[in-house]
C-alpha atoms as a PDB file:
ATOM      1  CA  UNK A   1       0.000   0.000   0.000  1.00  0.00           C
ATOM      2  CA  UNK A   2       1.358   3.816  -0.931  1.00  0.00           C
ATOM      3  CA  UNK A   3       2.440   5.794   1.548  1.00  0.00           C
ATOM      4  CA  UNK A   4      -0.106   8.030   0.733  1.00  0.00           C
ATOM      5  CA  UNK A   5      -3.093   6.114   0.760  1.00  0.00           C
ATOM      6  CA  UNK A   6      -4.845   7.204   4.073  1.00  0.00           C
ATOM      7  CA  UNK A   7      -5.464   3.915   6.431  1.00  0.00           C
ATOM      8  CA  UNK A   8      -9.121   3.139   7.210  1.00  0.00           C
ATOM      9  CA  UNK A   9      -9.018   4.647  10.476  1.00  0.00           C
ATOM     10  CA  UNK A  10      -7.899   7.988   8.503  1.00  0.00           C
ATOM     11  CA  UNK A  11     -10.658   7.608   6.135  1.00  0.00           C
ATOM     12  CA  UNK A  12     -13.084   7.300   9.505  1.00  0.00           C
ATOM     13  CA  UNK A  13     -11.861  10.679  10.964  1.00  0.00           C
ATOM     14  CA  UNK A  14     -12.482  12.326   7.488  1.00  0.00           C
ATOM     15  CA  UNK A  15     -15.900  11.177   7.061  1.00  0.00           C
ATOM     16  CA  UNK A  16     -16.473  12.060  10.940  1.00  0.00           C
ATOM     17  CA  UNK A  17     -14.503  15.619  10.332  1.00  0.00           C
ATOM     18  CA  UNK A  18     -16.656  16.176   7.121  1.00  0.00           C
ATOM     19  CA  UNK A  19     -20.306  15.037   9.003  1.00  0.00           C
ATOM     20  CA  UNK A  20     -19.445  17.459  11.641  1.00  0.00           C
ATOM     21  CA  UNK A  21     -18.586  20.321   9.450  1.00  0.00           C
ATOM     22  CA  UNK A  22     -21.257  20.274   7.040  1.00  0.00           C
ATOM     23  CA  UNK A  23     -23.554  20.067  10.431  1.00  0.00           C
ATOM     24  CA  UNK A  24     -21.491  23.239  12.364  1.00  0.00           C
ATOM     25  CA  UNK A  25     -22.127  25.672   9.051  1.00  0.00           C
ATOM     26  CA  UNK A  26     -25.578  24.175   9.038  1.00  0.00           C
ATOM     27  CA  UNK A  27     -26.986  24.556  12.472  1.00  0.00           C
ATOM     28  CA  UNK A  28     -24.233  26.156  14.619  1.00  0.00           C
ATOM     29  CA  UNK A  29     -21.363  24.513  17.085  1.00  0.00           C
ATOM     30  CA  UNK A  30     -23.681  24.031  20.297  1.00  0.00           C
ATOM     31  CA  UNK A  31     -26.777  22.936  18.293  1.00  0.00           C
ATOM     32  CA  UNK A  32     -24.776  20.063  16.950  1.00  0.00           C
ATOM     33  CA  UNK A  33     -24.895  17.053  18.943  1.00  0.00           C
ATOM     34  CA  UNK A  34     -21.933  13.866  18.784  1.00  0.00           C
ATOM     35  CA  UNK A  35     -25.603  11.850  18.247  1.00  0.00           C
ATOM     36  CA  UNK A  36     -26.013  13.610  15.325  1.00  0.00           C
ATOM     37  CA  UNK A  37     -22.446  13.812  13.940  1.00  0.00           C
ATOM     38  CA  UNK A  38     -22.564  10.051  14.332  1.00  0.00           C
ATOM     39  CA  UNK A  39     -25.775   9.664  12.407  1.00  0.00           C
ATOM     40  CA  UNK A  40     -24.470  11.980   9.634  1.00  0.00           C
ATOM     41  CA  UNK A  41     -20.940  10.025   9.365  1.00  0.00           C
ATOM     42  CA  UNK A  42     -23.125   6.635   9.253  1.00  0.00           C
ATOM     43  CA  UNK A  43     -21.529   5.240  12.513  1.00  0.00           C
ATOM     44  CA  UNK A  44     -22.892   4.294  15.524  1.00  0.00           C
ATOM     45  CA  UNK A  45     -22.301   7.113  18.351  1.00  0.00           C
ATOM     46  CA  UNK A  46     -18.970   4.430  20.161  1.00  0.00           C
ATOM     47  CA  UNK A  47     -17.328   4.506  16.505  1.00  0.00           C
ATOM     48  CA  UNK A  48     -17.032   8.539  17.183  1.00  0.00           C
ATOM     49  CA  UNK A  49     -15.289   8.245  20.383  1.00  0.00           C
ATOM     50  CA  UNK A  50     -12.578   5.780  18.884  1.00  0.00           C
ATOM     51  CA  UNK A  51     -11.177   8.538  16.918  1.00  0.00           C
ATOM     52  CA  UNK A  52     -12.339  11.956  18.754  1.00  0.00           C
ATOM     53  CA  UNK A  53     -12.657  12.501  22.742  1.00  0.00           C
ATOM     54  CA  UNK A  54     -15.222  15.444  21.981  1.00  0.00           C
ATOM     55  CA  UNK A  55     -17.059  17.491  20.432  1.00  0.00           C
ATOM     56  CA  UNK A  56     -14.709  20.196  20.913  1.00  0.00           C
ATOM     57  CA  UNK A  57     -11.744  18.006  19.750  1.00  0.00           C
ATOM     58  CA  UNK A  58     -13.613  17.497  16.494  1.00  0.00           C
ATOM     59  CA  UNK A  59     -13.764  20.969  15.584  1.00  0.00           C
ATOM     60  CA  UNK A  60     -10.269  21.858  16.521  1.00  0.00           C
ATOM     61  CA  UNK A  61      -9.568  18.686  14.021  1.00  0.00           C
ATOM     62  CA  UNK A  62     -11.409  21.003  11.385  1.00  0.00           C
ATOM     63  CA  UNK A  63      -9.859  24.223  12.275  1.00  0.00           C
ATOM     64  CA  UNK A  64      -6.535  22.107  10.979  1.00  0.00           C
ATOM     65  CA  UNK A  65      -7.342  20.380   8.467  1.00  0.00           C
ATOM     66  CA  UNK A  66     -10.330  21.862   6.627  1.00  0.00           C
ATOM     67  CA  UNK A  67      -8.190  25.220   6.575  1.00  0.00           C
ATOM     68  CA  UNK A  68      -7.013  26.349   3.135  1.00  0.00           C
ATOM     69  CA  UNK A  69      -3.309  27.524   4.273  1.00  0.00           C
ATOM     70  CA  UNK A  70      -2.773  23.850   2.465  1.00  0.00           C
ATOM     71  CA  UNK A  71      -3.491  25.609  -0.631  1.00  0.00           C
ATOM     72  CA  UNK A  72      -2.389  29.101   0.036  1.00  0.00           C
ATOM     73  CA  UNK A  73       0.977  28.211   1.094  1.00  0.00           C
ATOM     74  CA  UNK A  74       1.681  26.964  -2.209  1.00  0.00           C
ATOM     75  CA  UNK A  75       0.472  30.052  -3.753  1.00  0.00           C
ATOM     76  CA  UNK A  76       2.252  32.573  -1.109  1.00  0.00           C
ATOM     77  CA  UNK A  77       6.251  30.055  -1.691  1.00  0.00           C
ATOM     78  CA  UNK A  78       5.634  30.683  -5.448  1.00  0.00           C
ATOM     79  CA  UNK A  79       4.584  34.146  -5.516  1.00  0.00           C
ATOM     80  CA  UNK A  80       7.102  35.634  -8.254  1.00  0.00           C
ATOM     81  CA  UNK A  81       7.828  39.463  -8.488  1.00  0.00           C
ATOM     82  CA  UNK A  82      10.775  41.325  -9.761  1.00  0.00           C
ATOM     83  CA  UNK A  83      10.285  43.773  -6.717  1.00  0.00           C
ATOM     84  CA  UNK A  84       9.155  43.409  -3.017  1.00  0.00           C
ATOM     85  CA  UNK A  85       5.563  45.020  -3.880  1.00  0.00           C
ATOM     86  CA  UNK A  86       4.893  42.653  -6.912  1.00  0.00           C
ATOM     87  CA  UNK A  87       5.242  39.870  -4.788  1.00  0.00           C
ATOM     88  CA  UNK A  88       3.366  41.009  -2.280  1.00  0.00           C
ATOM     89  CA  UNK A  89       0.950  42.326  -4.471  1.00  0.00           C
ATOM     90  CA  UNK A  90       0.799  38.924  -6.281  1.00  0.00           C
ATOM     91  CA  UNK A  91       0.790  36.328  -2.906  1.00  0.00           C
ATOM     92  CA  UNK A  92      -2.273  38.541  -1.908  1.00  0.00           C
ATOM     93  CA  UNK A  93      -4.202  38.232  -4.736  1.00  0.00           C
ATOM     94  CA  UNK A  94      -3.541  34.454  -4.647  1.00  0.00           C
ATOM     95  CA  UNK A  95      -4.969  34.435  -1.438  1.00  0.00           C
ATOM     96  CA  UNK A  96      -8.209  36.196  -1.809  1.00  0.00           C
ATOM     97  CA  UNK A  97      -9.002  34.121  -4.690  1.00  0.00           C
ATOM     98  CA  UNK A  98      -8.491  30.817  -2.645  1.00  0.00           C
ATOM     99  CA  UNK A  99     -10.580  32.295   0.319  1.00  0.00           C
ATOM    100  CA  UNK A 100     -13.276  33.190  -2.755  1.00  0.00           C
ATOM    101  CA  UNK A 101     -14.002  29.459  -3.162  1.00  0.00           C
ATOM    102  CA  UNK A 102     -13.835  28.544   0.570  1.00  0.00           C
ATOM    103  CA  UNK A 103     -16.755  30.397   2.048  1.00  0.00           C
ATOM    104  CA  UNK A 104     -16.863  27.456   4.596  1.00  0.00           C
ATOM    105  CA  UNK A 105     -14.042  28.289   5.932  1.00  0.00           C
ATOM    106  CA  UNK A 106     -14.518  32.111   6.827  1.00  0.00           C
ATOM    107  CA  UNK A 107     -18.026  30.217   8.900  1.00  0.00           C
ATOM    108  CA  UNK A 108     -15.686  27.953  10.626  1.00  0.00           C
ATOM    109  CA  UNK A 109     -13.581  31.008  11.873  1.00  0.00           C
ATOM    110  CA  UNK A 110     -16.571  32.940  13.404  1.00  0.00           C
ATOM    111  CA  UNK A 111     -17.956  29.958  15.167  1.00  0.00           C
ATOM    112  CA  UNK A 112     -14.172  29.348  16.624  1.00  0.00           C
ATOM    113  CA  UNK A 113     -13.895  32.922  17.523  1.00  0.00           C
ATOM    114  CA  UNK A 114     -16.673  33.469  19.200  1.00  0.00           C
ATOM    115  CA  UNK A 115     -17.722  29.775  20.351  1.00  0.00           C
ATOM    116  CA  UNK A 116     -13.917  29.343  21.430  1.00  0.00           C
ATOM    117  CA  UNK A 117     -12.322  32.916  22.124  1.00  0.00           C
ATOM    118  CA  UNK A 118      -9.358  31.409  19.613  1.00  0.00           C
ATOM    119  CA  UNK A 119      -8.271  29.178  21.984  1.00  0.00           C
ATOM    120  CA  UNK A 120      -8.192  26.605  18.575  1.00  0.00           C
ATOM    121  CA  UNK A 121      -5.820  29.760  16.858  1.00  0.00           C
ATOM    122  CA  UNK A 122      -2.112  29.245  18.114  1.00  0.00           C
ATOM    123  CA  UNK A 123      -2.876  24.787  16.905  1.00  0.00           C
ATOM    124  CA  UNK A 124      -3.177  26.720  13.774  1.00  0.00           C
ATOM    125  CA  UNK A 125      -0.798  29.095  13.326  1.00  0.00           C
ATOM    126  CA  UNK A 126       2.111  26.858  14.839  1.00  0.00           C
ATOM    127  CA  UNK A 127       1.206  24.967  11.286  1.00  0.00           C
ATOM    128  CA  UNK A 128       0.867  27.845   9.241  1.00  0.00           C
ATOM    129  CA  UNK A 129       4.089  30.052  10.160  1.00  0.00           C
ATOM    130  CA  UNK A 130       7.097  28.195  10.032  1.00  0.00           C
ATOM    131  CA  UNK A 131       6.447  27.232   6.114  1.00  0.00           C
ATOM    132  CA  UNK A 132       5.622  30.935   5.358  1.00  0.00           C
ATOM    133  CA  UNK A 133       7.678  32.833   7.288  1.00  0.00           C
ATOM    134  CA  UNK A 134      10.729  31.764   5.259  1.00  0.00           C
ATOM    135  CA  UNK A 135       9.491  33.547   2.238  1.00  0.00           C
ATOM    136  CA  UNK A 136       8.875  37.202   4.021  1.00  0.00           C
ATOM    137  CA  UNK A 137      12.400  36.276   5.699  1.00  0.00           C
ATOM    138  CA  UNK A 138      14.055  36.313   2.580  1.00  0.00           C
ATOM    139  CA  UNK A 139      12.033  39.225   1.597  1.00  0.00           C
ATOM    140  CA  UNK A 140      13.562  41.436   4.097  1.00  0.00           C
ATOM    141  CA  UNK A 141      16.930  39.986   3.649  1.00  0.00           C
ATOM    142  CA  UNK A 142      17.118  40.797  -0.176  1.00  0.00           C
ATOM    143  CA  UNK A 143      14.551  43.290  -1.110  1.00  0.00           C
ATOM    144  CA  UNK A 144      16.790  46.493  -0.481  1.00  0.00           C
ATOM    145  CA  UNK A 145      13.866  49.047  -0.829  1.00  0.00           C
ATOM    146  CA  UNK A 146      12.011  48.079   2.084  1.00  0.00           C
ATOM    147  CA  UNK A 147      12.089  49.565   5.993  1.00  0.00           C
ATOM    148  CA  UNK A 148      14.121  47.155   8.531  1.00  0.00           C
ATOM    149  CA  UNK A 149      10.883  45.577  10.011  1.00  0.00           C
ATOM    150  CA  UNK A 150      10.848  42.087  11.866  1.00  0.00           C
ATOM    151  CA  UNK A 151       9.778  39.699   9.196  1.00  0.00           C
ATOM    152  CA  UNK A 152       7.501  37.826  11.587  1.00  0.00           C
ATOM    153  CA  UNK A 153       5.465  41.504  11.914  1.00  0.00           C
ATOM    154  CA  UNK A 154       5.917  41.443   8.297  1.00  0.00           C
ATOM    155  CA  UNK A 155       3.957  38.351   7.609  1.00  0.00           C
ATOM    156  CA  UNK A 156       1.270  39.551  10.489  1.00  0.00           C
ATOM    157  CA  UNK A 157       0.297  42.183   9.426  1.00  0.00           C
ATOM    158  CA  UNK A 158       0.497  40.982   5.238  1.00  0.00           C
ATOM    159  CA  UNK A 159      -1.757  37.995   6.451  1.00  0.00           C
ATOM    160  CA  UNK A 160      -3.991  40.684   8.715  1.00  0.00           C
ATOM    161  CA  UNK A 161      -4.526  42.754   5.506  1.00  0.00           C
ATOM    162  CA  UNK A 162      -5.578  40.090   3.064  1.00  0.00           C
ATOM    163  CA  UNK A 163      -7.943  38.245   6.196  1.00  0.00           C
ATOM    164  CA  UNK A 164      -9.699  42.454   6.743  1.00  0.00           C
ATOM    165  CA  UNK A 165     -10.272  42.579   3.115  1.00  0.00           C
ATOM    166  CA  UNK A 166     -12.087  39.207   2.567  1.00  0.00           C
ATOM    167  CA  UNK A 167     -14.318  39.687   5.656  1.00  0.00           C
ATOM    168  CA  UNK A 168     -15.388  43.401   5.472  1.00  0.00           C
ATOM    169  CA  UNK A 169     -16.515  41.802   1.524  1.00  0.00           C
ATOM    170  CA  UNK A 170     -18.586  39.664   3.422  1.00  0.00           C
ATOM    171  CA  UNK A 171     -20.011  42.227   5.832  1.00  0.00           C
ATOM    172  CA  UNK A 172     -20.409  45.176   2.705  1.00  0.00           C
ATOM    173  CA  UNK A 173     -23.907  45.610   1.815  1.00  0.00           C
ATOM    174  CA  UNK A 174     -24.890  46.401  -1.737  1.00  0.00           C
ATOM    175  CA  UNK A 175     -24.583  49.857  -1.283  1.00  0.00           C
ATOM    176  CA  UNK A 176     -21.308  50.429  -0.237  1.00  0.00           C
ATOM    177  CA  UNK A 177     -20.097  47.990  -2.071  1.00  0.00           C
ATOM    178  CA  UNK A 178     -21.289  50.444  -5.021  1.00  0.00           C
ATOM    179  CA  UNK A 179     -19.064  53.169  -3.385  1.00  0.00           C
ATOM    180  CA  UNK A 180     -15.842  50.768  -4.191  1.00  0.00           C
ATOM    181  CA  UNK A 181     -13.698  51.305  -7.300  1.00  0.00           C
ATOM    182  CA  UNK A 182     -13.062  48.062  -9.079  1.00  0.00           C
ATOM    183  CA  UNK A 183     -10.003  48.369  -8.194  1.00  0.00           C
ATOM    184  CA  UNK A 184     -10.387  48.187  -4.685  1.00  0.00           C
ATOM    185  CA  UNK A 185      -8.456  45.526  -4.009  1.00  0.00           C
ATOM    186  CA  UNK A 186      -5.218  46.457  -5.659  1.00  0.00           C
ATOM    187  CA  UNK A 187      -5.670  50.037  -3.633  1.00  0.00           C
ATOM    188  CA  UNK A 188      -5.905  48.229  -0.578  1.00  0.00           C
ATOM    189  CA  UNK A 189      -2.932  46.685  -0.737  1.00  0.00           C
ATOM    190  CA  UNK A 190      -1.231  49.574  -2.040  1.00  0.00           C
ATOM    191  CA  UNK A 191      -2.192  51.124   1.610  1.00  0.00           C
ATOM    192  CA  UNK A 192      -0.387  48.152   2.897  1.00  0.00           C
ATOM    193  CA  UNK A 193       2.779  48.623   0.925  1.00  0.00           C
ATOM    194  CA  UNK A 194       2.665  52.739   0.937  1.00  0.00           C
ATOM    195  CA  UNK A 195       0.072  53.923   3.645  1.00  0.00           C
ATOM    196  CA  UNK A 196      -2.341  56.396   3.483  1.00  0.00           C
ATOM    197  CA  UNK A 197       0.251  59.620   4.358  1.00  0.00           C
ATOM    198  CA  UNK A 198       1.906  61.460   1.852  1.00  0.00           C
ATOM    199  CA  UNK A 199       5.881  61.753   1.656  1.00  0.00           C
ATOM    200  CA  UNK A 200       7.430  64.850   3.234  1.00  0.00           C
ATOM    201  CA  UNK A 201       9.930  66.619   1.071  1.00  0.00           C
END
């Protein structure tokens, strides 16, 4: 058997992970029952507890592994750009597009920040950082127009920017959403890169 052929007891926890999720966007976290999650997966309620302790270990499970960074890391390591802003420029549009087709996930985040106060959040990141962090490293080691800034604030506040943008879309009603150029995006990020102050002579 491959290496990477998941082992039956993998292929449980998926279709337990996946009968849970599809239930927490559906009805909510605390609405959701291990009874149910059980009935949805197609296993009897004991089957659950071979794999999960809880409820609460089931989500932060999902949190993991339903998150896209497995497909946004990709996109952020091969971000190309001749300068420090094209890369940037180019890793964030990358991003937003990948959120785009995951609207699951920004659900999941809500429910785990204000179900869980985050406490699910450093599981994550400790995943999420050390194979990104190398890229804005060598940003700020070779890029010789940008300020001396820490490149794990770097990252931050690049991964803070694109994360605002994708969730005040979500919150923008039609109307001001008719107030935004069409290029909104690209000026966003140029706020990132250049702020919103003009140079002093």
């Amino acid at each position: 058997m491959s290496e990477e052929t998941p082992t039956k007891g993998e292929r449980t926890r998926q279709v337990i992970e996946d009968a849970a999720l599809s239930l927490f966007l559906e009805q909510g976290y605390h609405a959701t029952s291990m009874r149910q999650i059980a009935e949805r997966a197609g296993l009897a309620l004991g089957g659950i507890y071979n794999h999960f302790a809880s409820k609460d270990e089931i989500f932060g499970a999902l949190i993991i592994d339903k998150h896209p960074y497995k497909q946004i890391v990709p996109f952020i390591l091969a971000a190309e750009g001749e300068t420090a802003e094209e890369f940037i420029r180019n890793a964030a549009q990358a991003i937003v597009t990948e959120l785009g087709n995951r609207p699951d996930f920004m659900k999941l985040m809500f429910i785990e920040f204000v179900e869980f106060n985050g406490k699910h959040g450093p599981a994550l990141v400790s995943k999420i950082a050390p194979k990104i962090l190398p890229a804005f490293e060598r940003m700020t080691k070779y890029r010789t127009n940008l300020r001396s800034v820490n490149p794990a604030i770097l990252m931050r506040s690049f991964l803070g920017t694109v994360f605002s943008f994708y969730m005040t879309e979500l919150f923008m009603g039609d109307t001001l959403k008719k107030l935004m150029p069409k290029n909104s995006f690209e000026q966003y990020i140029d706020i990132f890169l250049h702020g919103i102050l003009k140079e002093t002579e």
